[in-house]
Protein backbone atom coordinates (compact mmCIF):
# COMPACT_ATOMS: atom_id res chain seq x y z
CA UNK A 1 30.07 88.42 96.96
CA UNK A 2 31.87 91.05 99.15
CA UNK A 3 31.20 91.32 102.23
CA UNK A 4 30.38 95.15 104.47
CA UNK A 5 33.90 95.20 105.97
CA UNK A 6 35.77 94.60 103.04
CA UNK A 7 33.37 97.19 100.98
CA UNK A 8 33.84 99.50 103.79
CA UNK A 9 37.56 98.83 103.07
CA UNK A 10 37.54 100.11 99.74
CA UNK A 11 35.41 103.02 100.74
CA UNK A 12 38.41 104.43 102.70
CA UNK A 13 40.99 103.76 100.29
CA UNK A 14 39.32 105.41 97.46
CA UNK A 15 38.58 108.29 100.03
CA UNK A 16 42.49 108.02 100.56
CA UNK A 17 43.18 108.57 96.57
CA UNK A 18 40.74 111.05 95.66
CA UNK A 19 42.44 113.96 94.29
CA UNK A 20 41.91 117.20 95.87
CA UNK A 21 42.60 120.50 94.60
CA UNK A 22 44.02 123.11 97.40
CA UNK A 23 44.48 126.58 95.45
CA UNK A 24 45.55 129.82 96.78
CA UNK A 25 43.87 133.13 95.71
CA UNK A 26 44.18 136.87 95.62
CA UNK A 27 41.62 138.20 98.11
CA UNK A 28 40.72 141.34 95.81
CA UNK A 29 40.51 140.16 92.36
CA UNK A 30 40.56 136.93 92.89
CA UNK A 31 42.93 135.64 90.82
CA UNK A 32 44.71 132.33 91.66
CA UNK A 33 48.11 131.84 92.40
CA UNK A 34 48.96 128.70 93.46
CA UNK A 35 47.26 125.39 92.78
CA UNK A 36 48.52 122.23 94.15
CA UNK A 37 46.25 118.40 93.73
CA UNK A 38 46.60 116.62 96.65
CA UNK A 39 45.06 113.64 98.09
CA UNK A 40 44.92 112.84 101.58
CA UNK A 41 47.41 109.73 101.56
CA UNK A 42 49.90 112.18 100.06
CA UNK A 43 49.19 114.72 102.80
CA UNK A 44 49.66 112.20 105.13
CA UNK A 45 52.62 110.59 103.75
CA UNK A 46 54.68 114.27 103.09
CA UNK A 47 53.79 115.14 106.81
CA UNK A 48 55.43 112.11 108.08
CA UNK A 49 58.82 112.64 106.12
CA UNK A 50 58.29 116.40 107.36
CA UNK A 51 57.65 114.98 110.84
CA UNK A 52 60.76 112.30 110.63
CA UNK A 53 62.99 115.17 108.96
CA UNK A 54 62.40 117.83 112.19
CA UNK A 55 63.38 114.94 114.49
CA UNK A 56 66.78 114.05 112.77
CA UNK A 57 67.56 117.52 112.58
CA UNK A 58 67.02 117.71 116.36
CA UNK A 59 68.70 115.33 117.39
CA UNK A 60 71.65 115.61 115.74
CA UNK A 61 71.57 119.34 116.70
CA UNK A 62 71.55 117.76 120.36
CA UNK A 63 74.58 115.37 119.74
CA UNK A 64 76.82 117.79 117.75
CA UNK A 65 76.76 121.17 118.54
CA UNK A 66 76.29 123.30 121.79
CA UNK A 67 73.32 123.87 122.29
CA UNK A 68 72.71 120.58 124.32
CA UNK A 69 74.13 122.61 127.25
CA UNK A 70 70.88 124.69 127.18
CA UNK A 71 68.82 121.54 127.92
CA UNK A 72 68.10 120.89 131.94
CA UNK A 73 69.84 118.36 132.79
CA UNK A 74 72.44 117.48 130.07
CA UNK A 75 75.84 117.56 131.48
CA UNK A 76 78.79 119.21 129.68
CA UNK A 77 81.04 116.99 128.09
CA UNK A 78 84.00 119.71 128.74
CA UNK A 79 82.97 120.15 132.30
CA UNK A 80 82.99 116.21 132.87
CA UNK A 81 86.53 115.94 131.39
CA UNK A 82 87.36 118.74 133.74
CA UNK A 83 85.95 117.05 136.65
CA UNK A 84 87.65 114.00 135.79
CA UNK A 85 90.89 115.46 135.54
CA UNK A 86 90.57 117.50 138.54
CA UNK A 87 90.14 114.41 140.69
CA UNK A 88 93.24 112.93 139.50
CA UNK A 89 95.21 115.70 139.87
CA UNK A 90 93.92 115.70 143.73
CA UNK A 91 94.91 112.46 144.21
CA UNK A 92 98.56 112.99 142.50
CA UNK A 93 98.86 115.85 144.90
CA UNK A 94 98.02 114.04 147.88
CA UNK A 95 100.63 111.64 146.66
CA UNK A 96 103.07 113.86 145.91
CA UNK A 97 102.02 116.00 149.57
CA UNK A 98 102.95 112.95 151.49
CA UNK A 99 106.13 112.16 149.57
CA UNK A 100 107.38 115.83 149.99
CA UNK A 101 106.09 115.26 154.03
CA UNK A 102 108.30 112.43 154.15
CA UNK A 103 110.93 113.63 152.60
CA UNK A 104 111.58 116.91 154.53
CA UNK A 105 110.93 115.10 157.57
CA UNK A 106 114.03 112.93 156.53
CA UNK A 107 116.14 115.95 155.39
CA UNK A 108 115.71 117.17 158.67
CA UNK A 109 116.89 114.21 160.85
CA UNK A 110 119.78 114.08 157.90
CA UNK A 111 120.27 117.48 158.32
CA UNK A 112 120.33 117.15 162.52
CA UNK A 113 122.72 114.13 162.41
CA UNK A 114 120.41 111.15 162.91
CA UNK A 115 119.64 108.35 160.71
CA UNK A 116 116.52 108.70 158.21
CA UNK A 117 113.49 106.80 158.72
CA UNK A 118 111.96 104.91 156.12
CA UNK A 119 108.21 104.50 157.67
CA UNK A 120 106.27 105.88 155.19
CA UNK A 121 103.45 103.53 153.32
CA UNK A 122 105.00 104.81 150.14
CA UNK A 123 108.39 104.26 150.23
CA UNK A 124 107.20 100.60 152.08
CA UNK A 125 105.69 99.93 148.09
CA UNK A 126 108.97 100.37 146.57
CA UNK A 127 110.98 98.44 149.20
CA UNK A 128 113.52 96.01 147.04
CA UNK A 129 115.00 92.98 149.37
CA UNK A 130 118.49 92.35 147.99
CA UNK A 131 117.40 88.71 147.34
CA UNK A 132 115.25 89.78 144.46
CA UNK A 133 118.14 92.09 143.16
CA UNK A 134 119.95 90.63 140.21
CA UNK A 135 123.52 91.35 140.38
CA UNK A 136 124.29 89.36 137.11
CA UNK A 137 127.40 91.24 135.79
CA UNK A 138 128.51 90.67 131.92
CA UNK A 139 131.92 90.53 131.21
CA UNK A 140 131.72 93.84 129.73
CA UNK A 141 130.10 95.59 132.40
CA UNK A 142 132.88 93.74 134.60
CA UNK A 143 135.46 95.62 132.02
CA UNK A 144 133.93 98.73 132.39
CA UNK A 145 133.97 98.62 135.81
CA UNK A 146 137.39 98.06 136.32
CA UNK A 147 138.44 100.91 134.03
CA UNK A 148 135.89 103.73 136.01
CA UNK A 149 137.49 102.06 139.07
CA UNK A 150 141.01 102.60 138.07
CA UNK A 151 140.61 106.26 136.88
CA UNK A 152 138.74 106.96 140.27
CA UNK A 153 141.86 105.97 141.97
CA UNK A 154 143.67 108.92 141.75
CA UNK A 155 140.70 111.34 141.56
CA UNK A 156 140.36 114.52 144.32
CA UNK A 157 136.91 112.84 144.64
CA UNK A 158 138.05 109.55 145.29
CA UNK A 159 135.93 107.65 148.23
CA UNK A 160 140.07 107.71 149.78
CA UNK A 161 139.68 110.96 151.39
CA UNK A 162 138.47 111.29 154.55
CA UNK A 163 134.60 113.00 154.45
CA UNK A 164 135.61 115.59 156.32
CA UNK A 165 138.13 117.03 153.69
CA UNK A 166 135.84 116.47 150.58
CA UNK A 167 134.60 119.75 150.44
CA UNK A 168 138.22 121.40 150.69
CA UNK A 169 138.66 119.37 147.16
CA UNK A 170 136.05 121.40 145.58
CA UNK A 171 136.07 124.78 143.99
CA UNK A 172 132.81 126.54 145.27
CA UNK A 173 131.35 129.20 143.38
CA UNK A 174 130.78 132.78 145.46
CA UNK A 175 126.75 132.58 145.74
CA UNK A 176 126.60 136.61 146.86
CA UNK A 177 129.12 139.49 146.57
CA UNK A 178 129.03 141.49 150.10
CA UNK A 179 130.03 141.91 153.51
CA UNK A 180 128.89 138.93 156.44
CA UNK A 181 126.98 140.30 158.89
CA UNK A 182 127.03 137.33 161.32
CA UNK A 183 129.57 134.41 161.13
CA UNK A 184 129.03 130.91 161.64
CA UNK A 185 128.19 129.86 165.43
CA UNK A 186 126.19 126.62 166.03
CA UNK A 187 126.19 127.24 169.91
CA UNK A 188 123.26 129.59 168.75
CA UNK A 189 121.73 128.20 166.31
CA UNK A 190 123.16 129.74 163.79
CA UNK A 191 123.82 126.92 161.30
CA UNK A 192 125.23 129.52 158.25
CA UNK A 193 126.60 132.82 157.87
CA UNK A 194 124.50 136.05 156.37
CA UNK A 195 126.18 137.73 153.73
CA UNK A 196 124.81 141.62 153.51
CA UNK A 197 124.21 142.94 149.96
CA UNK A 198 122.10 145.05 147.57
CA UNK A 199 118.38 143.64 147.20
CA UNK A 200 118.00 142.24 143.99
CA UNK A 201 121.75 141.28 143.79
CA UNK A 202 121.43 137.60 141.65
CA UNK A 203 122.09 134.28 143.98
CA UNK A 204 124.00 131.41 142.04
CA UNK A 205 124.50 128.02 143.06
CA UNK A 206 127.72 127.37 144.48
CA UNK A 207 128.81 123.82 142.84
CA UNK A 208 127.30 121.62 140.60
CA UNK A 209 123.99 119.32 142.35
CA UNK A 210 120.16 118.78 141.92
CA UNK A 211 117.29 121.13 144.12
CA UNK A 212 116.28 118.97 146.25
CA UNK A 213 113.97 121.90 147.62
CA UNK A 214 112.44 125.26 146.50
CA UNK A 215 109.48 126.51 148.55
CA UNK A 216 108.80 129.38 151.38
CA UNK A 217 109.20 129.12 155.05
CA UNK A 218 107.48 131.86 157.13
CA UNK A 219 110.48 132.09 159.17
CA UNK A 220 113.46 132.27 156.39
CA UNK A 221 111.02 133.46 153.39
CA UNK A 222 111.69 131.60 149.89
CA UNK A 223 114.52 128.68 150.11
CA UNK A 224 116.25 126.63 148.07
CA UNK A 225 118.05 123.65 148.99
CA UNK A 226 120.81 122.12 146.72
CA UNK A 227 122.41 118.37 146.55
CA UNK A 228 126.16 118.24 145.64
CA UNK A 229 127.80 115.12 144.96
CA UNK A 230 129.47 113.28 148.32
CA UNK A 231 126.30 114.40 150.38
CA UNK A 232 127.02 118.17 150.18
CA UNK A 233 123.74 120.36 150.42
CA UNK A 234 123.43 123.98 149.93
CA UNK A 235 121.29 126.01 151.40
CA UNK A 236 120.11 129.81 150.67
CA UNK A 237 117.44 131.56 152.45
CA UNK A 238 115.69 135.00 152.22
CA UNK A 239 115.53 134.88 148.93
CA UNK A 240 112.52 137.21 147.20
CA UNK A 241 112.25 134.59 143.99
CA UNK A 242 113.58 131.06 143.40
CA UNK A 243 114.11 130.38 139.61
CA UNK A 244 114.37 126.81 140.00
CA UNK A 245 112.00 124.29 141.01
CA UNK A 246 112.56 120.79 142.81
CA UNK A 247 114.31 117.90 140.97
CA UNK A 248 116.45 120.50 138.27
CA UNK A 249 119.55 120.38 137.63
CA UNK A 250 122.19 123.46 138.24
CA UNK A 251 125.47 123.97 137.67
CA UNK A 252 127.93 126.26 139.37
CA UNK A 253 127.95 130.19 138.63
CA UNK A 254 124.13 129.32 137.64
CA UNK A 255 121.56 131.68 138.71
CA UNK A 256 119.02 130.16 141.24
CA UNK A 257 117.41 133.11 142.82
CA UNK A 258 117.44 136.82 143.99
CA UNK A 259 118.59 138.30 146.76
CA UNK A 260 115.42 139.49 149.22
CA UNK A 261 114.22 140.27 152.78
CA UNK A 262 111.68 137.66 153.27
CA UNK A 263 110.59 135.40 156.08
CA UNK A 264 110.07 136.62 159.83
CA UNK A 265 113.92 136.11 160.76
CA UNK A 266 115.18 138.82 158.79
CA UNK A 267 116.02 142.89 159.39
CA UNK A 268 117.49 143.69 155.82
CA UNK A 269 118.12 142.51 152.62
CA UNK A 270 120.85 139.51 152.93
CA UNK A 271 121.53 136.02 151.60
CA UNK A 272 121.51 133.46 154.72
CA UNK A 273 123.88 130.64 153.40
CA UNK A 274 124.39 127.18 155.13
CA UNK A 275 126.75 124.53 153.73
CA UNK A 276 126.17 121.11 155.18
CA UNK A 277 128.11 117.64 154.58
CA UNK A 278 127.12 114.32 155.84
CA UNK A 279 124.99 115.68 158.30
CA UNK A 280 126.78 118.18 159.07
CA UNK A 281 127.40 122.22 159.37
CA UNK A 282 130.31 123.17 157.61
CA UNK A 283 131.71 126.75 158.23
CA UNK A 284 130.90 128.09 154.93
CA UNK A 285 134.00 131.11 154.99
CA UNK A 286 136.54 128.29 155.29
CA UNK A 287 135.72 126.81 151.59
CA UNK A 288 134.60 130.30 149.85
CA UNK A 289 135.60 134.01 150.26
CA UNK A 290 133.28 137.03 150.05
């Protein structure tokens, strides 16, 4: 015998299946043009795949194409990468700020005559004790050694001559064509010699070396400081443009920069040349000719 719940069951299913007839007709003449059977379950069921279909279109419309930047609060992807990146790259310049700092700061004391410091935290990272160097040399190496050392000996660069006559050894490049316009004199100050030409007129490097510095100076305008082997630096100041950049290599004849009238200390357009060994100012017209 059933019982009321389980007849009121099978009331609602059989509600569920009966079929239905939904037809569409033409409001004049009546004529039908569409007739679909439906029963409620399928109504229902159709509606839910519709319903389920709209939301994985949505959300992969979200996920995969742009217009999830249109939603409040959904951060850009690019703009995070971007963010990202620009934090790093603050903290590599920071680095690099300090190492620059440092290293001008011992340029300068180089430059001056005194001994370097070595106080910075960075350079304290890389500090090597000679205890934990291995100086382990093959037999080879040994060999090899032995030959570079016997073709050094009678080399014009040889470690035999005396500092002070190093740079006479060299053939130095003219950096400028023109006329000097004030000679070396260190009792003022005046650590170089100024060489008068045509603005524009090309600067080349004067030997071989590595920039060790390209940058502007308020006082001498753009600069560019070269390393020569045997602790020769080059210097050239007033310069409107530097083509090189700060750890290139040059070679001599090379063009590094053009001839300007920048920086504060300045009344025309000149190249402002300084030639500097060991620590110290060399007389620049007693190694080249202008």
């Amino acid at each position: 015998m059933a019982t009321p719940n389980s007849a009121k069951k099978k009331k609602v299913r059989e509600k569920l299946r009966n079929m239905y007839r939904l037809v569409l007709l033409h409001e004049d003449t009546f004529e039908e043009r569409l007739a679909l059977r439906l029963t409620p379950l399928n109504v229902f069921t159709y509606a839910g795949l519709l319903l389920i279909l709209l939301i994985i279109i949505v959300t992969a419309i979200i996920a995969f194409t742009p217009l999830r930047e249109y939603i409040p609060g959904y951060s850009d992807v690019t703009t995070k990468r971007n963010a990202a990146y620009a934090v790093f790259k603050a903290d590599s310049l920071e680095n690099e700020l300090i190492i620059r700092e440092n290293y001008m700061n011992n340029l300068h004391t180089l430059l001056s005559g005194g001994a370097p410091a070595d106080s910075s935290d960075i350079a304290e990272q890389h500090v090597v004790h000679s205890g934990e160097i291995d100086d382990y040399k093959s037999k080879a190496d040994q060999r090899l050694r032995e030959e570079v050392e016997e073709a050094e000996k009678y080399s014009v660069h040889s470690s035999g001559i005396s500092t002070r006559s190093q740079a006479a050894a060299y053939f130095f490049f003219t950096p400028v064509e023109g006329v000097v316009t004030a000679g070396f004199s260190p009792q003022k100050d005046h650590y170089g010699i100024d060489v008068a030409t045509k603005e524009g007129e090309s600067v080349k490097a004067v030997f071989d070396g590595t920039v060790i510095f390209a940058g502007w100076s308020p006082e001498v305008g753009h600069v560019i400081q070269i390393h020569h082997r045997n602790n020769l630096v080059s210097i050239y100041k007033h310069c409107s443009v530097v083509m090189k950049r700060k750890g290139e290599s040059v070679t001599a004849g090379e063009v590094i920069g053009i001839v300007g009238n920048t920086g504060e200390q300045t009344t025309g357009a000149h190249l402002h040349f300084e030639l500097w060994e060991d620590g110290s100012a060399l007389n620049p017209q007693d190694y080249l000719t202008f």
